[in-house]
PDB file of N, CA and C in Angstrom:
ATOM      1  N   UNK A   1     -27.028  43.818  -0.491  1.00  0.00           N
ATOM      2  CA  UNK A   1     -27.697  42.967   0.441  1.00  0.00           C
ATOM      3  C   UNK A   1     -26.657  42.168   1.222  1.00  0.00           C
ATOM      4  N   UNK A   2     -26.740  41.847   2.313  1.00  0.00           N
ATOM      5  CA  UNK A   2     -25.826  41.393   3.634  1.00  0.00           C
ATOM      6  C   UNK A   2     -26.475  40.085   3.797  1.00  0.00           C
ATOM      7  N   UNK A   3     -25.877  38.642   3.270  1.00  0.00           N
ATOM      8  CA  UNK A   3     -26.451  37.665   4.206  1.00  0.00           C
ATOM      9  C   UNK A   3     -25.282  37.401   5.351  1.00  0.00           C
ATOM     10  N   UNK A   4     -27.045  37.177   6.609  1.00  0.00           N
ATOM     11  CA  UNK A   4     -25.896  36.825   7.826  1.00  0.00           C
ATOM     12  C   UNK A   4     -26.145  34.945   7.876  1.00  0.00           C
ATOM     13  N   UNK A   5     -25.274  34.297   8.120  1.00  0.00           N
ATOM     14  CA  UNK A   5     -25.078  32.731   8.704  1.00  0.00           C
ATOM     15  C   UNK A   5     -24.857  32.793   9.319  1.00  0.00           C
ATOM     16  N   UNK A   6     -25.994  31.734  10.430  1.00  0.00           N
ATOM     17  CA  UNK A   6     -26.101  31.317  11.653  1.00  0.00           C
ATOM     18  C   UNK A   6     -24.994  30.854  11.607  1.00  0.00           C
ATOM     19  N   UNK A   7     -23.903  30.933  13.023  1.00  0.00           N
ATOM     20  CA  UNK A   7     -23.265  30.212  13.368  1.00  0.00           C
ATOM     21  C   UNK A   7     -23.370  28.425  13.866  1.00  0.00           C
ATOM     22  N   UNK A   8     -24.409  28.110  13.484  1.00  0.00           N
ATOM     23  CA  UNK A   8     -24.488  27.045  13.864  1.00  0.00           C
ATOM     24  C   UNK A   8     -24.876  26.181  12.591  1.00  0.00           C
ATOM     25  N   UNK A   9     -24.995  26.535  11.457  1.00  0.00           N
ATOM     26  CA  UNK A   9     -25.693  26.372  10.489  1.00  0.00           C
ATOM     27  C   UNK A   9     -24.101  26.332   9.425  1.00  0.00           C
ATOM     28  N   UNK A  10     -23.290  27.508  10.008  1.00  0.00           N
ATOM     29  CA  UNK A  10     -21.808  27.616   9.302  1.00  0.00           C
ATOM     30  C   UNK A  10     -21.226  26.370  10.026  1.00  0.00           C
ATOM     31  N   UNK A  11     -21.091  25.526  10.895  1.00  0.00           N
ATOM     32  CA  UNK A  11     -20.767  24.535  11.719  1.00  0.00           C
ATOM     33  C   UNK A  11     -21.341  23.473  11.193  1.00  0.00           C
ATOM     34  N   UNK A  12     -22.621  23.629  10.631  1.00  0.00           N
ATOM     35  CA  UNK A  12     -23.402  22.263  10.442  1.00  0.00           C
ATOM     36  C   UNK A  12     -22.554  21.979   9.258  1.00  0.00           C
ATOM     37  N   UNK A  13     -22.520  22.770   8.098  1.00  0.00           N
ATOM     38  CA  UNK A  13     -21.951  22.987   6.798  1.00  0.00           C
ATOM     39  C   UNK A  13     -20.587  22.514   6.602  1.00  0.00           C
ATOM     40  N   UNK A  14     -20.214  22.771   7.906  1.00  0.00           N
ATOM     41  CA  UNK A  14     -18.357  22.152   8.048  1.00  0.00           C
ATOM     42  C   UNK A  14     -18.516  21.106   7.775  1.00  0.00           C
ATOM     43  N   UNK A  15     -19.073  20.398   9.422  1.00  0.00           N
ATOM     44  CA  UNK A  15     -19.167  19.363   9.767  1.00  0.00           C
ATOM     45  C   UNK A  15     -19.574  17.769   8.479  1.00  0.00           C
ATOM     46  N   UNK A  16     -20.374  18.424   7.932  1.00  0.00           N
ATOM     47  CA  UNK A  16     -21.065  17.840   6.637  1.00  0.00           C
ATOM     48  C   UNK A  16     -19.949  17.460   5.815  1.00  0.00           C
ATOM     49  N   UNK A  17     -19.124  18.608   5.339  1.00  0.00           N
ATOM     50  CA  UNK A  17     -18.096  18.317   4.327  1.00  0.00           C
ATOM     51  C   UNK A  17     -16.597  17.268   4.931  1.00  0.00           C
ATOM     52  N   UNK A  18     -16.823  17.900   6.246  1.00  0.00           N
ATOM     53  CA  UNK A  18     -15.617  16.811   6.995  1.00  0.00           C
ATOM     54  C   UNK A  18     -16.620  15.358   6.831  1.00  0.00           C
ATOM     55  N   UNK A  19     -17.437  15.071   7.158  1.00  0.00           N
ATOM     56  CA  UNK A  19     -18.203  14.050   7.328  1.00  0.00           C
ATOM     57  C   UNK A  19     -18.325  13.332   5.333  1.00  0.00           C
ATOM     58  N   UNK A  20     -18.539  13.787   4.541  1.00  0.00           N
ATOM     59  CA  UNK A  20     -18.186  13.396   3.351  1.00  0.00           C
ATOM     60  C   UNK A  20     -17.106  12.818   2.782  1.00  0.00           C
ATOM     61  N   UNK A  21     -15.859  13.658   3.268  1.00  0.00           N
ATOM     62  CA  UNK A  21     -15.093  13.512   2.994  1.00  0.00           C
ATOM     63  C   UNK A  21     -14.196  12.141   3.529  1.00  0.00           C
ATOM     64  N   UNK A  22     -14.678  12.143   4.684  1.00  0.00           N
ATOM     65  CA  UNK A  22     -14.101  11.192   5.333  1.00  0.00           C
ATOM     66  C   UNK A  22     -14.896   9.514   4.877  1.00  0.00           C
ATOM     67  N   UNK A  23     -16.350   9.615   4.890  1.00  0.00           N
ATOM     68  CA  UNK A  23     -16.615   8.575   4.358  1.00  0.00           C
ATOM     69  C   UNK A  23     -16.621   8.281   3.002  1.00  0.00           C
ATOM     70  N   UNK A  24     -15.938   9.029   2.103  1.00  0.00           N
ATOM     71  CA  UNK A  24     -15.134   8.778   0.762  1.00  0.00           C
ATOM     72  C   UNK A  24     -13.969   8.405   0.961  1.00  0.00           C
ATOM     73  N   UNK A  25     -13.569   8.508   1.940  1.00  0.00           N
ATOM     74  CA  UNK A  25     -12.342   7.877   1.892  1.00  0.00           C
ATOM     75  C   UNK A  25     -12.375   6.207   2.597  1.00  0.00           C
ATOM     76  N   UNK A  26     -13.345   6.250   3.632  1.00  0.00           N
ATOM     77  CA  UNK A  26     -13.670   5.019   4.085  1.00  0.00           C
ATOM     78  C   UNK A  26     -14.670   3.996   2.737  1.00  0.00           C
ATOM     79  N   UNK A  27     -14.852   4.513   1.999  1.00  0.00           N
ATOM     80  CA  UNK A  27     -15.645   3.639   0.525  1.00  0.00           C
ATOM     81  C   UNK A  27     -14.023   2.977  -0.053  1.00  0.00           C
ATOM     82  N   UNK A  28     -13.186   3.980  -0.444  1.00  0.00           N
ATOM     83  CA  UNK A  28     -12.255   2.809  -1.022  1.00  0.00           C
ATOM     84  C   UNK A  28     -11.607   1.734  -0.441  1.00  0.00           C
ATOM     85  N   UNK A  29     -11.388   0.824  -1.275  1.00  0.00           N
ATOM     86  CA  UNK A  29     -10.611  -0.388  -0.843  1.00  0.00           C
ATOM     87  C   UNK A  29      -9.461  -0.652  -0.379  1.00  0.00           C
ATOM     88  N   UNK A  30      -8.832  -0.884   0.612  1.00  0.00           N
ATOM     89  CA  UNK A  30      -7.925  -0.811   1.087  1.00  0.00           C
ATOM     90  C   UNK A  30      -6.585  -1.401   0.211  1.00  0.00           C
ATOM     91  N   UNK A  31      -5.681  -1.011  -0.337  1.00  0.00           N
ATOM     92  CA  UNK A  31      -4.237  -1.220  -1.011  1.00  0.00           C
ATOM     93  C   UNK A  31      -4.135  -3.248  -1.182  1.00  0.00           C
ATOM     94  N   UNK A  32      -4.002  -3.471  -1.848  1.00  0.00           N
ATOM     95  CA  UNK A  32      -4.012  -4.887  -1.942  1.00  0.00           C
ATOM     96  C   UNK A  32      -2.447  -5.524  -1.051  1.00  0.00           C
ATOM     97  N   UNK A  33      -2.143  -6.562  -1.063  1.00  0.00           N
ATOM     98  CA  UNK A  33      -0.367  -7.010  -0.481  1.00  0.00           C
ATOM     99  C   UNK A  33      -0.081  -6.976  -1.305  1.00  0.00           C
ATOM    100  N   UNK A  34      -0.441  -7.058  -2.989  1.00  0.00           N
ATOM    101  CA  UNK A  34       0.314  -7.129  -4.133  1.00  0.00           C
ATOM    102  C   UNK A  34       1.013  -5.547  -4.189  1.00  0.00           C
ATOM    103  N   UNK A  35       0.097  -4.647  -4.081  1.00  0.00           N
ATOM    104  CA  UNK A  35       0.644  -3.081  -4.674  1.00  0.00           C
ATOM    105  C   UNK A  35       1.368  -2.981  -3.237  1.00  0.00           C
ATOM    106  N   UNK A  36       1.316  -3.539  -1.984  1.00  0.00           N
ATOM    107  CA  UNK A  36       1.963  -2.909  -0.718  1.00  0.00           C
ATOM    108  C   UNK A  36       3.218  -3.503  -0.940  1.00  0.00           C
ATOM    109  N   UNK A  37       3.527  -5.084  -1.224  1.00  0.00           N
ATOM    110  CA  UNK A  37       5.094  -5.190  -1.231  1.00  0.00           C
ATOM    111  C   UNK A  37       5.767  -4.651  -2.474  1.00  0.00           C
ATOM    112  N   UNK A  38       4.409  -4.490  -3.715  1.00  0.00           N
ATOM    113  CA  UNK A  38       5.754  -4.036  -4.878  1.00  0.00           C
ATOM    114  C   UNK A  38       5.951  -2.641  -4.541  1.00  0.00           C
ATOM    115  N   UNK A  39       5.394  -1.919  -3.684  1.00  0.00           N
ATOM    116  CA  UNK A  39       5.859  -0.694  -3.405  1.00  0.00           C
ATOM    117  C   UNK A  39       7.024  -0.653  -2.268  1.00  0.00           C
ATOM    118  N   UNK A  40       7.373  -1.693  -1.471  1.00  0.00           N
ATOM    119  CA  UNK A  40       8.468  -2.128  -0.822  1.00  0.00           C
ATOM    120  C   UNK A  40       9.039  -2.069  -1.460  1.00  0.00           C
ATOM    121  N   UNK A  41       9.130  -2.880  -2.470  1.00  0.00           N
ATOM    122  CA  UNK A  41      10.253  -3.414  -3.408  1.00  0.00           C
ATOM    123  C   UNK A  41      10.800  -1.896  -4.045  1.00  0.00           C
ATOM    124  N   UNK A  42       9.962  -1.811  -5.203  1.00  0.00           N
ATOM    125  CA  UNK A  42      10.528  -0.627  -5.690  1.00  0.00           C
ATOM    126  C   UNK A  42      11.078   0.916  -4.475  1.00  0.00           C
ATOM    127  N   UNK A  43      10.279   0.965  -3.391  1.00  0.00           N
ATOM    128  CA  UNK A  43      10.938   1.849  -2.319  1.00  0.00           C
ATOM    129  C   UNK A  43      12.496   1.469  -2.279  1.00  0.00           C
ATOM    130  N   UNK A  44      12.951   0.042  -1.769  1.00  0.00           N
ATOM    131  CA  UNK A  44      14.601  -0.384  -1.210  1.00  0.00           C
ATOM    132  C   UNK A  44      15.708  -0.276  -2.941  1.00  0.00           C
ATOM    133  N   UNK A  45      14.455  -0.775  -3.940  1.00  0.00           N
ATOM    134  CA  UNK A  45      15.114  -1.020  -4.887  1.00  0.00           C
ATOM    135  C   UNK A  45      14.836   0.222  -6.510  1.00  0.00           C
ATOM    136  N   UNK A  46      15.234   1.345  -6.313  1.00  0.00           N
ATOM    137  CA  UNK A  46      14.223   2.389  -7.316  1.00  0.00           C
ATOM    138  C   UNK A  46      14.518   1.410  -8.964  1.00  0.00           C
ATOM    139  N   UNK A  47      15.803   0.825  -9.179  1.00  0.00           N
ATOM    140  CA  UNK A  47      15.670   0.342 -10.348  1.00  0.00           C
ATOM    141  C   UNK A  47      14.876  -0.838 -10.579  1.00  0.00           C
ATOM    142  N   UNK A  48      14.316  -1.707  -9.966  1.00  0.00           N
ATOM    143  CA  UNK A  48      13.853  -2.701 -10.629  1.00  0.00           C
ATOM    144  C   UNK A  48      12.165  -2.267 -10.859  1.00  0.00           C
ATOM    145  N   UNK A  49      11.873  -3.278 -12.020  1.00  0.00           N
ATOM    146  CA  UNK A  49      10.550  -3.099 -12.386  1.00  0.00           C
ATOM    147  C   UNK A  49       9.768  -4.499 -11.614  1.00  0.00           C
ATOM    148  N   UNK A  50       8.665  -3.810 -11.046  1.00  0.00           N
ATOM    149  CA  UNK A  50       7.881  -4.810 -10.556  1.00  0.00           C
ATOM    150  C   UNK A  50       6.345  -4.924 -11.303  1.00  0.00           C
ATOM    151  N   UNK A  51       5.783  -6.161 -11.260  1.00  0.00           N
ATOM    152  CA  UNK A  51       4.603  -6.157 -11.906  1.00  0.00           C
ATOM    153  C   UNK A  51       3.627  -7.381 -11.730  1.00  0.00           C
ATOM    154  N   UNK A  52       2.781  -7.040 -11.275  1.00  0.00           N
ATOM    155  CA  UNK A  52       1.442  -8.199 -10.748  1.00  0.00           C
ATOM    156  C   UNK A  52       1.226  -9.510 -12.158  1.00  0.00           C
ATOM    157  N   UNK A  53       2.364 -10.175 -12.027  1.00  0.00           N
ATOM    158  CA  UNK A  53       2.300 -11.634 -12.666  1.00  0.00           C
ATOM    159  C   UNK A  53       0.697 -11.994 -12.521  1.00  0.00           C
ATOM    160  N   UNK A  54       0.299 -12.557 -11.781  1.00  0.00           N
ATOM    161  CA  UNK A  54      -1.197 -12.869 -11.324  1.00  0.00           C
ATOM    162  C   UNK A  54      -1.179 -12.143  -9.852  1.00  0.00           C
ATOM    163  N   UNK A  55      -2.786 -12.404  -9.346  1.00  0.00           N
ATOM    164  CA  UNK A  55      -3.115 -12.683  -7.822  1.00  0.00           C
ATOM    165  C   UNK A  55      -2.129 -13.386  -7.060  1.00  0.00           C
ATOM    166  N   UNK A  56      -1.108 -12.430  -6.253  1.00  0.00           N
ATOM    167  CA  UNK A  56      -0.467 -13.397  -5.165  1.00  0.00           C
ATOM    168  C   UNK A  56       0.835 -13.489  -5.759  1.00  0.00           C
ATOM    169  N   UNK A  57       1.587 -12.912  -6.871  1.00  0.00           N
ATOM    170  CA  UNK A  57       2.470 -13.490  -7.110  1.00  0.00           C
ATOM    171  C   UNK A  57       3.249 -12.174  -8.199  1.00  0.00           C
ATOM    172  N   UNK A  58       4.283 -11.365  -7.852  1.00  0.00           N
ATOM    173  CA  UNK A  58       4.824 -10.595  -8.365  1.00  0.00           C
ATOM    174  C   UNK A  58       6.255 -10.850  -9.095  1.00  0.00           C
ATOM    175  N   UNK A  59       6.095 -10.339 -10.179  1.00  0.00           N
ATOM    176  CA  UNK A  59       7.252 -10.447 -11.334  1.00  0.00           C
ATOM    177  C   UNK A  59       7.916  -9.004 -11.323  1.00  0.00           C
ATOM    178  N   UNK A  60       9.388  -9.455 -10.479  1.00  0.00           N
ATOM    179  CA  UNK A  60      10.693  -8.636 -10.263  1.00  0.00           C
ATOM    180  C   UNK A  60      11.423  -8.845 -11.515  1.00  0.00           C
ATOM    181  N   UNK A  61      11.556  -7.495 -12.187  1.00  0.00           N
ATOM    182  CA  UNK A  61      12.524  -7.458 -13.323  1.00  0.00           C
ATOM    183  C   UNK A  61      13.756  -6.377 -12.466  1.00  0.00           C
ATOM    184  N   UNK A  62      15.071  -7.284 -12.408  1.00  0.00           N
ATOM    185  CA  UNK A  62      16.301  -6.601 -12.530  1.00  0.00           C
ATOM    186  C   UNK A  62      17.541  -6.479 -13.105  1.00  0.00           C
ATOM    187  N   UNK A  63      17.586  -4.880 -13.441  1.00  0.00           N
ATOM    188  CA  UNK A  63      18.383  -5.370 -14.156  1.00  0.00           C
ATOM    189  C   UNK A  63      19.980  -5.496 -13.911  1.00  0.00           C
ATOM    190  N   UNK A  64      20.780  -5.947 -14.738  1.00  0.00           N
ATOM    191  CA  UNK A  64      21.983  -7.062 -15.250  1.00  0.00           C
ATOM    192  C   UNK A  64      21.489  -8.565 -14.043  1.00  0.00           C
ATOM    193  N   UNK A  65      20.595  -8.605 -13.592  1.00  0.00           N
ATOM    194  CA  UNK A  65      20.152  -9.760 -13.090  1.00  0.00           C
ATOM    195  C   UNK A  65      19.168 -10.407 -13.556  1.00  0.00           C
ATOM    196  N   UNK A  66      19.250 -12.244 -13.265  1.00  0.00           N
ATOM    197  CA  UNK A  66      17.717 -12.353 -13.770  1.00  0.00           C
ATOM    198  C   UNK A  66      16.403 -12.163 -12.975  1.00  0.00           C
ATOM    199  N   UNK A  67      15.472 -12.544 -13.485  1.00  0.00           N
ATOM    200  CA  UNK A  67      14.399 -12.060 -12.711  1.00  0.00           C
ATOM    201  C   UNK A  67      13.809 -13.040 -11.754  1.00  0.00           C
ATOM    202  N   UNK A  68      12.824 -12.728 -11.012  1.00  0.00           N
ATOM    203  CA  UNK A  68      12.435 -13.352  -9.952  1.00  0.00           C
ATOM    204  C   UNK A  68      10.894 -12.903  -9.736  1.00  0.00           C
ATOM    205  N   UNK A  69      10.467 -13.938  -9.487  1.00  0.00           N
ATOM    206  CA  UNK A  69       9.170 -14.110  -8.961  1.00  0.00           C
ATOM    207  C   UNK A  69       8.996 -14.589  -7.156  1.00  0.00           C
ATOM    208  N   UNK A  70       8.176 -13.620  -6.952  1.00  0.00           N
ATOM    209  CA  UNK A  70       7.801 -13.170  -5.270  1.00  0.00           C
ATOM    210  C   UNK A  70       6.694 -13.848  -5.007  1.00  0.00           C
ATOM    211  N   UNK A  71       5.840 -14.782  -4.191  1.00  0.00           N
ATOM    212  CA  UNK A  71       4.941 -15.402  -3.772  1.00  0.00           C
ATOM    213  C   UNK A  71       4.372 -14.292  -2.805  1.00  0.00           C
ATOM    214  N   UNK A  72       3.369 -13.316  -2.939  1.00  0.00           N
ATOM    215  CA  UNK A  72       3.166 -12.714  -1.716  1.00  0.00           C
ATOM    216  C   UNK A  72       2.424 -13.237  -0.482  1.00  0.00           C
ATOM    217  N   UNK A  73       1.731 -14.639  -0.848  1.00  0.00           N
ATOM    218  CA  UNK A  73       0.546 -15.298   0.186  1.00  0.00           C
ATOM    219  C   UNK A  73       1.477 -15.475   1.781  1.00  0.00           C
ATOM    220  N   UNK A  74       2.691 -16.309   1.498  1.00  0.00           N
ATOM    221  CA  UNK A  74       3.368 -16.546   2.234  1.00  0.00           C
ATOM    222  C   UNK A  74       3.975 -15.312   3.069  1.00  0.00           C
ATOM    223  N   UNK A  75       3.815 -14.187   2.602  1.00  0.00           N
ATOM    224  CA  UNK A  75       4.257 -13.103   3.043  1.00  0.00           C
ATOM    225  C   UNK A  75       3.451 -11.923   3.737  1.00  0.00           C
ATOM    226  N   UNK A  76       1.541 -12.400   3.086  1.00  0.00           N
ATOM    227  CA  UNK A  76       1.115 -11.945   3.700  1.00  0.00           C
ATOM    228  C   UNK A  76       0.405 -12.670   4.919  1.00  0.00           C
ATOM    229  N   UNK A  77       0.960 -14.100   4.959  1.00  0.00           N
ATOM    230  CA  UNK A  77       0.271 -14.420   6.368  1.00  0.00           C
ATOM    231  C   UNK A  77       1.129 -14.398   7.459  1.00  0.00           C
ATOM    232  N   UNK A  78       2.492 -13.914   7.872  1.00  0.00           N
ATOM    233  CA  UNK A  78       3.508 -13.716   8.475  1.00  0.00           C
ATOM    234  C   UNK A  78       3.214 -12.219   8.943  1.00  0.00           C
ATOM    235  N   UNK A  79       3.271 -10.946   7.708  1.00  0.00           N
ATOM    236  CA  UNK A  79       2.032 -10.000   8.205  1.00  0.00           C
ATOM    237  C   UNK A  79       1.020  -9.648   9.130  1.00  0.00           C
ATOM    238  N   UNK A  80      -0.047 -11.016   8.997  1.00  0.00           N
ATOM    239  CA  UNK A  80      -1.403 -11.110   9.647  1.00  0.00           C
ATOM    240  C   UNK A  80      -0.808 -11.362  11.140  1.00  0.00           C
ATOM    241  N   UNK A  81       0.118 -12.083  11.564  1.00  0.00           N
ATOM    242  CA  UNK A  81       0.225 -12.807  12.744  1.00  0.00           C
ATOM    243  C   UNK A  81       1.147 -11.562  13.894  1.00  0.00           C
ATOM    244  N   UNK A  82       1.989 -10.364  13.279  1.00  0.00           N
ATOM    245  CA  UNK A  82       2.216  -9.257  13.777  1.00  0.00           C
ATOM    246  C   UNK A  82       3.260  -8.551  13.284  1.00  0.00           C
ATOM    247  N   UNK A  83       3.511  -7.313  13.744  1.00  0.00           N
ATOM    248  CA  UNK A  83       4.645  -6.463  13.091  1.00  0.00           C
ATOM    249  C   UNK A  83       5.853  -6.890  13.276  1.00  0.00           C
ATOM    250  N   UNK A  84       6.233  -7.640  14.131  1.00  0.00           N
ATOM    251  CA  UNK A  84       7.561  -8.203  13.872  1.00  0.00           C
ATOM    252  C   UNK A  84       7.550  -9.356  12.940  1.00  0.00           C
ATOM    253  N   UNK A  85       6.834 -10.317  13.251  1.00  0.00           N
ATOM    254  CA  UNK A  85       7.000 -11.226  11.762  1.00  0.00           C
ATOM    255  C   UNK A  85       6.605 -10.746  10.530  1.00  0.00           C
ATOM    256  N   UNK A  86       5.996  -9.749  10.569  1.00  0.00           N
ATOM    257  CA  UNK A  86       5.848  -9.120   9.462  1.00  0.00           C
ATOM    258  C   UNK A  86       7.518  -8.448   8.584  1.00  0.00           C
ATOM    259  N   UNK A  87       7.987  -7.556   9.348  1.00  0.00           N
ATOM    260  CA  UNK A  87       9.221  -6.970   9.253  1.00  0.00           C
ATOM    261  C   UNK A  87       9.985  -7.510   8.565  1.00  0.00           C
ATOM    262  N   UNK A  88      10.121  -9.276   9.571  1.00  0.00           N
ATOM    263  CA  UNK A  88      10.668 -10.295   9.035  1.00  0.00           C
ATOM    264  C   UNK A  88      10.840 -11.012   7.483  1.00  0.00           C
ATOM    265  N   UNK A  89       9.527 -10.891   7.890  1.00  0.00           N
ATOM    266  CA  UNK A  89       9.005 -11.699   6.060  1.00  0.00           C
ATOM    267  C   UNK A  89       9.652 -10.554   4.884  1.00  0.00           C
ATOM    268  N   UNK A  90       9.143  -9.273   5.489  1.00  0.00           N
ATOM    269  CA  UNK A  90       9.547  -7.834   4.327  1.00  0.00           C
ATOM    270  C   UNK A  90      11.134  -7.817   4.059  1.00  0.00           C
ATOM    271  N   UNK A  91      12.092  -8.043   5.094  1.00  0.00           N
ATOM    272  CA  UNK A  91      13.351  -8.192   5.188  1.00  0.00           C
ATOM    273  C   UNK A  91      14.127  -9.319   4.079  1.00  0.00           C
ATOM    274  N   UNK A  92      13.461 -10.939   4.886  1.00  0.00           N
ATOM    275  CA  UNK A  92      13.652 -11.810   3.488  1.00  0.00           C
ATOM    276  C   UNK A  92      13.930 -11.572   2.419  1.00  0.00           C
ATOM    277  N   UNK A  93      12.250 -11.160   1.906  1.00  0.00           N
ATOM    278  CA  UNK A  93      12.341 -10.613   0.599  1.00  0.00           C
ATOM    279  C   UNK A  93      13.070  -9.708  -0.436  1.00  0.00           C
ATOM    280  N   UNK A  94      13.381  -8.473   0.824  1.00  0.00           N
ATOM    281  CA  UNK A  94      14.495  -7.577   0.361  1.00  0.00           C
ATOM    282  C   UNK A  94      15.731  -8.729  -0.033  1.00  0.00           C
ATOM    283  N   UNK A  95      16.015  -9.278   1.224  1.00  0.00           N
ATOM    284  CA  UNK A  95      17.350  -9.868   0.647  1.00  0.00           C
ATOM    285  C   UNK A  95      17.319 -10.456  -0.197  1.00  0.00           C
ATOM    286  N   UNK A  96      16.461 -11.664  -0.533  1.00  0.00           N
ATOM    287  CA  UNK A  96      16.468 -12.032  -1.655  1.00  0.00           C
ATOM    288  C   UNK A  96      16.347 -11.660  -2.522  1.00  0.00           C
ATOM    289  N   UNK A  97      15.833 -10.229  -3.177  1.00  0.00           N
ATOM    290  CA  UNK A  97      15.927  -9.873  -3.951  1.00  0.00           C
ATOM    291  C   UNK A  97      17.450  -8.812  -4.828  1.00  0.00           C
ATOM    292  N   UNK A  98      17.791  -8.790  -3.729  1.00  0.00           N
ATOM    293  CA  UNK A  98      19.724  -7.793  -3.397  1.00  0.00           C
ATOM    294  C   UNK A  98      20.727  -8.622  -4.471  1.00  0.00           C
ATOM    295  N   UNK A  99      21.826  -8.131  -4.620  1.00  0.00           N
ATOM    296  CA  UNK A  99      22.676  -8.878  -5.836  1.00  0.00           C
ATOM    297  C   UNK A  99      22.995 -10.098  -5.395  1.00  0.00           C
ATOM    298  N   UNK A 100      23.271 -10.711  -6.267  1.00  0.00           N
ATOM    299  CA  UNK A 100      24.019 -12.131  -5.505  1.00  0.00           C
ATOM    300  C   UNK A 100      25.522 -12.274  -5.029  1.00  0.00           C
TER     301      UNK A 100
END
């Protein structure tokens, strides 16, 4: 037995699964500033360990250094205001976090 599909019906069927797919991806929550700068961090820096102290506030373990704690609020409202002060703020942080 031969089934034939409408071509328009094979289109609808696409369309559907693109259309699913996409609003599964629009359901999740967008990356927090906590997981976006410790993924900065660990990107510039592969050895140090980073880790969500609380809301807003990340605990940099490095090592033969001591450690440091990151305020991200301050970092993400420099962010909000545009990509260059944003850059800015991300830069800081790098440095401050670099050897002494």
């Amino acid at each position: 037995m031969i089934l034939r599909v409408r071509p328009g019906l094979a289109l609808a069927a696409l369309l559907f699964g693109l259309l699913s797919g996409l609003l599964t991806a629009c359901s999740q929550s967008p990356p927090s500033w906590d997981s976006l700068l410790a993924g900065k961090i660990t990107g510039q820096y592969p050895t140090y360990s980073v880790t969500v102290a609380a809301p807003g506030q990340l605990h940099v373990e490095r090592p033969g250094m001591p450690d440091k704690v990151i305020a991200v609020d301050p970092i993400a409202q420099h962010c909000l205001r545009g990509a260059r002060d944003c850059s800015y703020a991300v830069e800081q942080m790098l440095l401050e976090l670099r050897d002494p």
